[in-house]
C-alpha atoms as a PDB file:
ATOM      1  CA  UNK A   1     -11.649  38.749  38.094  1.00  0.00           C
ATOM      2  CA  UNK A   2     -15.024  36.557  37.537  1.00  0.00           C
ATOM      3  CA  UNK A   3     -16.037  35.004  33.986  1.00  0.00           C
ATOM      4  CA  UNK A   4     -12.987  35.031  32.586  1.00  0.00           C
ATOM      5  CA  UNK A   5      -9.375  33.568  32.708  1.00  0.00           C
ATOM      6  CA  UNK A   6      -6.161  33.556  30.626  1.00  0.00           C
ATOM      7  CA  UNK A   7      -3.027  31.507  30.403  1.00  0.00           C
ATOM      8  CA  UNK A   8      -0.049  31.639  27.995  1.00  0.00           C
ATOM      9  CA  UNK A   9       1.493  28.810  26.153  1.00  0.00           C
ATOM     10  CA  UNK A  10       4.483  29.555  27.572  1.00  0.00           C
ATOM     11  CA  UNK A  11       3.324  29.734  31.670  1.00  0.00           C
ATOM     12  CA  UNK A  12       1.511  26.319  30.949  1.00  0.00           C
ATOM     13  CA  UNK A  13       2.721  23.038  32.648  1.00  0.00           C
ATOM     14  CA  UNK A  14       4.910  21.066  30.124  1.00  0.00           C
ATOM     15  CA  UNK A  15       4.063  17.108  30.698  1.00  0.00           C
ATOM     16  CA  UNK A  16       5.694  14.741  29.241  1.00  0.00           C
ATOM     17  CA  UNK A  17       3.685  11.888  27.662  1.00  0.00           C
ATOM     18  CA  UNK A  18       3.459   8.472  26.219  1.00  0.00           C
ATOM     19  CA  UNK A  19       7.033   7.289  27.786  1.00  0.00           C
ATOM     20  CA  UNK A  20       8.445  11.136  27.005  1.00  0.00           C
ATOM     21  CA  UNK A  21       7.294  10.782  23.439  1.00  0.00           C
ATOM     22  CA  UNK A  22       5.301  14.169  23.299  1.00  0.00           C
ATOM     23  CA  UNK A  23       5.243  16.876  25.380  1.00  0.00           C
ATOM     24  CA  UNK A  24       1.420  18.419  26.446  1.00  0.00           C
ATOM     25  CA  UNK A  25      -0.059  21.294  27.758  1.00  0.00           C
ATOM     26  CA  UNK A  26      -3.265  20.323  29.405  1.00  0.00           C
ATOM     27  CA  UNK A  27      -5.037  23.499  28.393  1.00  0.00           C
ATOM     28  CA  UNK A  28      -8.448  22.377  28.752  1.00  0.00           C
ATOM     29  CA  UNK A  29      -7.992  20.765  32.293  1.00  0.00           C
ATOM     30  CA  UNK A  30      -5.611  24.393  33.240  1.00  0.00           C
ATOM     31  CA  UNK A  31      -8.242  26.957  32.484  1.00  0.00           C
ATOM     32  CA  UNK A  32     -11.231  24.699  33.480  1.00  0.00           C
ATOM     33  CA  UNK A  33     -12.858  24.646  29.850  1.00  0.00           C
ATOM     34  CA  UNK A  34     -15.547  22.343  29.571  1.00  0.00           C
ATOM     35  CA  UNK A  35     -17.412  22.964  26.554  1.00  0.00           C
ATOM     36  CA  UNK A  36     -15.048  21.881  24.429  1.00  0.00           C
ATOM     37  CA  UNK A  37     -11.827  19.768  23.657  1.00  0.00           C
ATOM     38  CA  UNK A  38      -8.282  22.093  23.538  1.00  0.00           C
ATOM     39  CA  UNK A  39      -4.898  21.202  23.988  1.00  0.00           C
ATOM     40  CA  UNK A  40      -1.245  22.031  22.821  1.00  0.00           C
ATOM     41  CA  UNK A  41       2.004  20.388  22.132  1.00  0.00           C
ATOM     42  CA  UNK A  42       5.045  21.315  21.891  1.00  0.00           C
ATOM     43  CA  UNK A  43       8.285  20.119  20.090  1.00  0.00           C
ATOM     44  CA  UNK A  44      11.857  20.804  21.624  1.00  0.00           C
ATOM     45  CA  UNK A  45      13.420  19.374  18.700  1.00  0.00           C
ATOM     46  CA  UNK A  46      13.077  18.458  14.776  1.00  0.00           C
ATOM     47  CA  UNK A  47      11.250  15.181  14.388  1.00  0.00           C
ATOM     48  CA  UNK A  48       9.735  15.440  17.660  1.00  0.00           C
ATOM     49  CA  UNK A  49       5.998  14.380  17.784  1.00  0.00           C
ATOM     50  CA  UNK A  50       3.420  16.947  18.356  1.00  0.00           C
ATOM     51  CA  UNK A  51       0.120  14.398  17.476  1.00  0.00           C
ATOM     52  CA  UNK A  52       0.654  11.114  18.099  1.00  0.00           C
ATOM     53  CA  UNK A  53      -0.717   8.700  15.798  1.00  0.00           C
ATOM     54  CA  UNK A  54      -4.432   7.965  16.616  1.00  0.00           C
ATOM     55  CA  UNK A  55      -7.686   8.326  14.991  1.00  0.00           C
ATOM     56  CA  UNK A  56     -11.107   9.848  17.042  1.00  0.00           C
ATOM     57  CA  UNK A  57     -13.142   6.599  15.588  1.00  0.00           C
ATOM     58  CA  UNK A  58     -13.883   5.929  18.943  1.00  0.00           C
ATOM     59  CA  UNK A  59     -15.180   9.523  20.212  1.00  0.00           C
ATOM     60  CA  UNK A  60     -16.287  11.123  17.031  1.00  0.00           C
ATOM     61  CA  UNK A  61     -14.463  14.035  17.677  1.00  0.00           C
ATOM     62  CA  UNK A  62     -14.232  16.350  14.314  1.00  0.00           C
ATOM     63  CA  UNK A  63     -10.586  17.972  15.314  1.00  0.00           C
ATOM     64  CA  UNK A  64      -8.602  21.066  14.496  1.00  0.00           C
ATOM     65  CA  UNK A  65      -5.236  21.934  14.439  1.00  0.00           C
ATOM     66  CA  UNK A  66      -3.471  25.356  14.496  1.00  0.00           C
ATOM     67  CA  UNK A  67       0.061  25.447  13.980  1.00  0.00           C
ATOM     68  CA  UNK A  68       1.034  28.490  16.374  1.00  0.00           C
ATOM     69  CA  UNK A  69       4.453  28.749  16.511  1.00  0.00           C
ATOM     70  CA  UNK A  70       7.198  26.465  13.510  1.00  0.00           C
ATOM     71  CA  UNK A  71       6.628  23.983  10.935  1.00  0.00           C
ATOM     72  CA  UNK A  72       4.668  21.014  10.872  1.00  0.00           C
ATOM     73  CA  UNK A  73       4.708  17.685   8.428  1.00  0.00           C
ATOM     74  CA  UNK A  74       0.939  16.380   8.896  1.00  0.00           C
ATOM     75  CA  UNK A  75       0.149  12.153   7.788  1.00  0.00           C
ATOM     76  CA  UNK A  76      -3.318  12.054   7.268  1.00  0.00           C
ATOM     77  CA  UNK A  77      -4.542   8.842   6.352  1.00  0.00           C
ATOM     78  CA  UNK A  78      -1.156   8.444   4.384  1.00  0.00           C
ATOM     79  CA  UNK A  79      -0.467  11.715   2.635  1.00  0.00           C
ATOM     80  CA  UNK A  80       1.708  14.198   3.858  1.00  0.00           C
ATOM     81  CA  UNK A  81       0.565  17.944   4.254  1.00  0.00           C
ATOM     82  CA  UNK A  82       3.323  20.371   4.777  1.00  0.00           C
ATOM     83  CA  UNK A  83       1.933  22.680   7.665  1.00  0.00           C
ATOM     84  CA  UNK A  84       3.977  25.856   8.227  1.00  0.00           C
ATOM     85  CA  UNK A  85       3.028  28.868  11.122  1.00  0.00           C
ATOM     86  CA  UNK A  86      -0.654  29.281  10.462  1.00  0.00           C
ATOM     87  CA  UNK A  87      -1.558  27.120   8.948  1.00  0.00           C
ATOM     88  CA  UNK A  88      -5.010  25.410  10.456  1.00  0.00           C
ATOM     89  CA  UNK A  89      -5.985  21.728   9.162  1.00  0.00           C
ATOM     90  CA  UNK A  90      -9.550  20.705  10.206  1.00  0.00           C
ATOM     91  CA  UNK A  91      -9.897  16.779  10.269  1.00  0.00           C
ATOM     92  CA  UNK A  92     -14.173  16.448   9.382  1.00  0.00           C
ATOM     93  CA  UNK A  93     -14.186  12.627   9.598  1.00  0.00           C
ATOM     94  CA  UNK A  94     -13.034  11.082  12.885  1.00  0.00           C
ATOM     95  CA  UNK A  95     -11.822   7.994  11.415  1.00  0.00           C
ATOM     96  CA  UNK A  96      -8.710  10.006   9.657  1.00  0.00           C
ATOM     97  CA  UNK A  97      -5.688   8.091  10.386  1.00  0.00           C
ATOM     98  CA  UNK A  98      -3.315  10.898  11.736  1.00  0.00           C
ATOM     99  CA  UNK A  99       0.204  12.049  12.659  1.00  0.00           C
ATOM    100  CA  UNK A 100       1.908  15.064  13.116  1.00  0.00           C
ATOM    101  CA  UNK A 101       6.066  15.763  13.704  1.00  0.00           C
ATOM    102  CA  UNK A 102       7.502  19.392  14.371  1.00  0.00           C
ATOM    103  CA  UNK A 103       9.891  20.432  11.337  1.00  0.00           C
ATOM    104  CA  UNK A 104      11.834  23.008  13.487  1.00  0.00           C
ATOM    105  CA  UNK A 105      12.394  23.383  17.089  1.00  0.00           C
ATOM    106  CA  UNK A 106      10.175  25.150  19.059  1.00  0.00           C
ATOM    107  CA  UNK A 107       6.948  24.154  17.081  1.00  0.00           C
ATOM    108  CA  UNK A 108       3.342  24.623  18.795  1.00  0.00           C
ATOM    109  CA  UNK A 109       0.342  23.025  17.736  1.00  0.00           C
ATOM    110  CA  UNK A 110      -2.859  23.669  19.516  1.00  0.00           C
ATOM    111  CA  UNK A 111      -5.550  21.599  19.456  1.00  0.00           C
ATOM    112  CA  UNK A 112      -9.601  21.552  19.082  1.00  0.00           C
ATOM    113  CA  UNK A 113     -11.928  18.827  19.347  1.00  0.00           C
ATOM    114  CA  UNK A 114     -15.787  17.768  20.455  1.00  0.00           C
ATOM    115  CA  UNK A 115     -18.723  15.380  18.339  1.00  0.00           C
ATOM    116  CA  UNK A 116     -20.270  17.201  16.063  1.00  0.00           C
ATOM    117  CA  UNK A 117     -24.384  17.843  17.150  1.00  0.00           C
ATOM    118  CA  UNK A 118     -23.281  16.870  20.358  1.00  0.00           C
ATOM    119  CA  UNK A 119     -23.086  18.084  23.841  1.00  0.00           C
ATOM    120  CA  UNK A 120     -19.042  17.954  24.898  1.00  0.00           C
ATOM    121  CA  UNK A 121     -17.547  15.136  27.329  1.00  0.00           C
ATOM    122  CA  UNK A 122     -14.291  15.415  28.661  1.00  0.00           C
ATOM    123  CA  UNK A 123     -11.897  12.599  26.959  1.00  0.00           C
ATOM    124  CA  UNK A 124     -10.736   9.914  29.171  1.00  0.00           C
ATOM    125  CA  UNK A 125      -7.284  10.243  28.130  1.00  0.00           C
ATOM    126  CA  UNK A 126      -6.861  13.373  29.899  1.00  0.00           C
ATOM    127  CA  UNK A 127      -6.909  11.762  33.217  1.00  0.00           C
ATOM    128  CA  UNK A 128      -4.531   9.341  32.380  1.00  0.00           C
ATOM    129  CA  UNK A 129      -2.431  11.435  30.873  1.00  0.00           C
ATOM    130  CA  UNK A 130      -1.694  13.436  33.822  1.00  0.00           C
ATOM    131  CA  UNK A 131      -1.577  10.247  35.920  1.00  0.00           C
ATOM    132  CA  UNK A 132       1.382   9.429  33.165  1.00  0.00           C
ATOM    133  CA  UNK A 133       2.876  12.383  34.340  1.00  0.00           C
ATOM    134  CA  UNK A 134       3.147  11.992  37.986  1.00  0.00           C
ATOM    135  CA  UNK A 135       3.193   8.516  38.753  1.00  0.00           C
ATOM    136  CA  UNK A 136       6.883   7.943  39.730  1.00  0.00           C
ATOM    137  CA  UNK A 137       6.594  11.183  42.059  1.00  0.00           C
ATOM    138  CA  UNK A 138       3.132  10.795  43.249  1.00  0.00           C
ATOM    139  CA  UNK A 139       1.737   7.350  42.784  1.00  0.00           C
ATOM    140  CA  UNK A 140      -1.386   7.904  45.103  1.00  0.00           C
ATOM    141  CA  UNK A 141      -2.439  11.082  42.957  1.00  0.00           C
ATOM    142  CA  UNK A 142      -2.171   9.365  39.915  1.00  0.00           C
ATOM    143  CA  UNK A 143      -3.885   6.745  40.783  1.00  0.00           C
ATOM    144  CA  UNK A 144      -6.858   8.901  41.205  1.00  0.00           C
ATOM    145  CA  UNK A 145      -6.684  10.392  38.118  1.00  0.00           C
ATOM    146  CA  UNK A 146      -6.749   6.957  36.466  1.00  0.00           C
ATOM    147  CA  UNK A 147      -9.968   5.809  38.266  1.00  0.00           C
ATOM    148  CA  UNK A 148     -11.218   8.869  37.399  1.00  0.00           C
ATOM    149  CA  UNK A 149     -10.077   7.889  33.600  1.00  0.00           C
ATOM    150  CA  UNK A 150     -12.107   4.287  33.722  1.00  0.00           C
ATOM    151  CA  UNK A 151     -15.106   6.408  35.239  1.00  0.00           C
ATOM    152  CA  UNK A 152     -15.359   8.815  32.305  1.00  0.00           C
ATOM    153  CA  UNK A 153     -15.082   5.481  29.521  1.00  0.00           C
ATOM    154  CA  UNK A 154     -15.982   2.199  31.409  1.00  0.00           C
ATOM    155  CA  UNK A 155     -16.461   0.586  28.426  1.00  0.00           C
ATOM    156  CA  UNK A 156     -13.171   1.216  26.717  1.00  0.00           C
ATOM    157  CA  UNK A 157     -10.205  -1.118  27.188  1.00  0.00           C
ATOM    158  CA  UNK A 158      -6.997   1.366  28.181  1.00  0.00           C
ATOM    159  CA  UNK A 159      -8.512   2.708  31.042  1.00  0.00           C
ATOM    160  CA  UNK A 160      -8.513  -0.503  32.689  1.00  0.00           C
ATOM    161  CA  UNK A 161      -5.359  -1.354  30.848  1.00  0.00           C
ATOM    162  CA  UNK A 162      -3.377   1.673  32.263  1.00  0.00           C
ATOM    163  CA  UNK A 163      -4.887   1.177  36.262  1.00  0.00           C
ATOM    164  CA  UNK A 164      -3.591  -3.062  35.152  1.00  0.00           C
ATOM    165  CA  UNK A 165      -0.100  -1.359  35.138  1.00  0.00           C
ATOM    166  CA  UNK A 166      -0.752   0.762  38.277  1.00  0.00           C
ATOM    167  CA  UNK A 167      -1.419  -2.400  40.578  1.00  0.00           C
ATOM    168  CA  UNK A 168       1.296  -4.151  39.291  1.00  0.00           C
ATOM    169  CA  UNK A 169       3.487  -1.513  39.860  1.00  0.00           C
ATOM    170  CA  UNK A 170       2.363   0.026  43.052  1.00  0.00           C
ATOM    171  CA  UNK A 171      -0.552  -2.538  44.155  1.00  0.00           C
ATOM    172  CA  UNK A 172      -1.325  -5.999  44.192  1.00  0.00           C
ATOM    173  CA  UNK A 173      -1.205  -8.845  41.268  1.00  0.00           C
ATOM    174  CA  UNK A 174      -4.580  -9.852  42.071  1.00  0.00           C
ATOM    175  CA  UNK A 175      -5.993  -6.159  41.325  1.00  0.00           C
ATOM    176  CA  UNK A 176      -3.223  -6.169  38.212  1.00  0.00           C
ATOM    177  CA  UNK A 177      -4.417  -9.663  37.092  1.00  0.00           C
ATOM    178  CA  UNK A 178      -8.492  -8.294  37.483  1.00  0.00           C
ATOM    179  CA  UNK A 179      -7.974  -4.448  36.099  1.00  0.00           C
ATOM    180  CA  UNK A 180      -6.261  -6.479  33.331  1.00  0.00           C
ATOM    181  CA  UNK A 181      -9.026  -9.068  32.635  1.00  0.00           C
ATOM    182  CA  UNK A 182     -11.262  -5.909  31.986  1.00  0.00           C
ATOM    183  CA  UNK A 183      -9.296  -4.107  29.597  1.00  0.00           C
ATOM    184  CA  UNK A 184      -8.556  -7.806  27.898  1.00  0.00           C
ATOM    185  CA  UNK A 185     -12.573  -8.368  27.762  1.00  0.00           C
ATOM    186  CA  UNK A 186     -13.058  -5.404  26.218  1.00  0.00           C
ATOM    187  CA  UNK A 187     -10.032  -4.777  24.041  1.00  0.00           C
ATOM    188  CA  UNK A 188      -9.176  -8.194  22.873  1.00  0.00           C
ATOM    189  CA  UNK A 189      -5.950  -8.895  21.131  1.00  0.00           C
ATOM    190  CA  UNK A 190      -4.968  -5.907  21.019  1.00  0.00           C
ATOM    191  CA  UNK A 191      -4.505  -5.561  24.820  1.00  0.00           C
ATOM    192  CA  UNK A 192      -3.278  -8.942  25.239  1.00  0.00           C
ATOM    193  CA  UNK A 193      -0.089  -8.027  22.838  1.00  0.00           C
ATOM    194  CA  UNK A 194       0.566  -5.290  24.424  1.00  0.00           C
ATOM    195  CA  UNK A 195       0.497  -6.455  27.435  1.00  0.00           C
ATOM    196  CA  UNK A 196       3.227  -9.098  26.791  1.00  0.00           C
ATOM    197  CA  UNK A 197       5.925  -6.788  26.183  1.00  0.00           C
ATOM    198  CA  UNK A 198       4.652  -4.398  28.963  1.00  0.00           C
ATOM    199  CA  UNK A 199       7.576  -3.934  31.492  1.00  0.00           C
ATOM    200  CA  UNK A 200       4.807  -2.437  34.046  1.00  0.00           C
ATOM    201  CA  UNK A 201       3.771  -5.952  34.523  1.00  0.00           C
ATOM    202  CA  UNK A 202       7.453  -7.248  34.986  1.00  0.00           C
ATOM    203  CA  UNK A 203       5.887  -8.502  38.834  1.00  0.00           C
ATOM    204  CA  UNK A 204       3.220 -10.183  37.451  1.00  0.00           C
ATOM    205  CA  UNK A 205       4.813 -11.374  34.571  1.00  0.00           C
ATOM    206  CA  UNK A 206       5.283 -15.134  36.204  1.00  0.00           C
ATOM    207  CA  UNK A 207       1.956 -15.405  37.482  1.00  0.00           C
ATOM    208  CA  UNK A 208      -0.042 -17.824  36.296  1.00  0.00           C
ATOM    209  CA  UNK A 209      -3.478 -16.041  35.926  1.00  0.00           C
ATOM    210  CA  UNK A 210      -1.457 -13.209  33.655  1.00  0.00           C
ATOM    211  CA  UNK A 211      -0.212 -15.693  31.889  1.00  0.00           C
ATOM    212  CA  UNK A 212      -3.941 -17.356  30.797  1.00  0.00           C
ATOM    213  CA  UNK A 213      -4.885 -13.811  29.974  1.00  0.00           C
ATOM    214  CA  UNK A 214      -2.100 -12.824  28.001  1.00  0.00           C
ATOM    215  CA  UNK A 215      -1.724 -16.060  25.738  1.00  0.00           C
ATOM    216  CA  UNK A 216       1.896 -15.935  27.234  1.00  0.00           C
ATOM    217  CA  UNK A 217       4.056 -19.272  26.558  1.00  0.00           C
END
């Protein structure tokens, strides 16, 4: 076989994401695509997520949705669009506000994303999604794939952020406390709330230099 490869939907590794919030299938990464964005998601039960709520502000990915397989309830930018099998809904503007949950069990969305006019990057999330993945069972391999996350958007706080939680976890509080400072610089309040109420930092969570960087009490 050369120049071609397939997969189906239902062979694909299941991963769940975002503390077991939403379950992925890391199509892109699984067939080796790299011209464009594409992902799916699947929903075991009613209400389950199957787009978490995000915007593409920040990578100007335009982004389509298929609904393959069950029902989906779509919040875009505050209205609701009932989305049943078939139904595609094309998001132009990256700043759309969006969420999706399954309506019945079973439901597949895939996914398809890239900047309009210009040449495709893979998204940093990918990496650390994966790393999300694997970390209890393999906390070497996922550490990898969450350097390889900050490499592909140095300038973007959760990168750092989510490698801050790695050293605390599995490393040391002075590579926490630094990885942290990064993702602070860059991300601002934002990062330094969630990081409060993170329980990945529990070991760090008396030092003093997490603390300053925090705005903990």
């Amino acid at each position: 076989m050369s120049g071609w490869r397939s997969a189906s939907l239902d062979d694909l590794p299941r991963l769940r994401v975002l503390g077991g919030e939403l379950t992925w299938l890391p199509v892109r990464h699984e067939l080796g695509i790299g011209a464009i964005g594409t992902n799916a998601y699947v929903a075991e039960r009613p209400g389950d997520l199957v787009v978490e709520p995000h915007d593409e502000t920040g990578s100007g990915h335009q982004e389509l949705y298929f609904v393959a397989r069950g029902r989906v309830r779509f919040t875009l930018d505050g209205e609701d669009l009932d989305a049943p099998q078939g139904t595609y809904v094309f998001l132009e503007d990256p700043g759309v506000a969006r969420r999706a949950v399954a309506e019945e069990p079973g439901t597949t969305v895939l996914s398809f994303g890239a900047a309009h006019g210009q040449a495709f990057e893979v998204s940093a999330w990918e990496p650390r999604f994966r790393a999300a993945a694997i970390i209890d069972d393999d906390p070497e391999g996922a550490r990898a794939l969450l350097e390889e996350g900050v490499a592909l958007a140095p300038g973007r706080p959760w990168g750092h952020y989510d490698l801050a939680c790695w050293h605390a976890r599995f490393g040391t509080p002075a590579d926490a406390v630094a990885a942290l400072r990064r993702a602070v610089e860059l991300g601002g309040d934002e990062v330094r709330t969630a990081a409060r109420d993170d329980e990945d930092f529990a070991a760090v969570r008396n030092d003093a230099r997490f603390g300053a960087l925090v705005g903990a009490s």
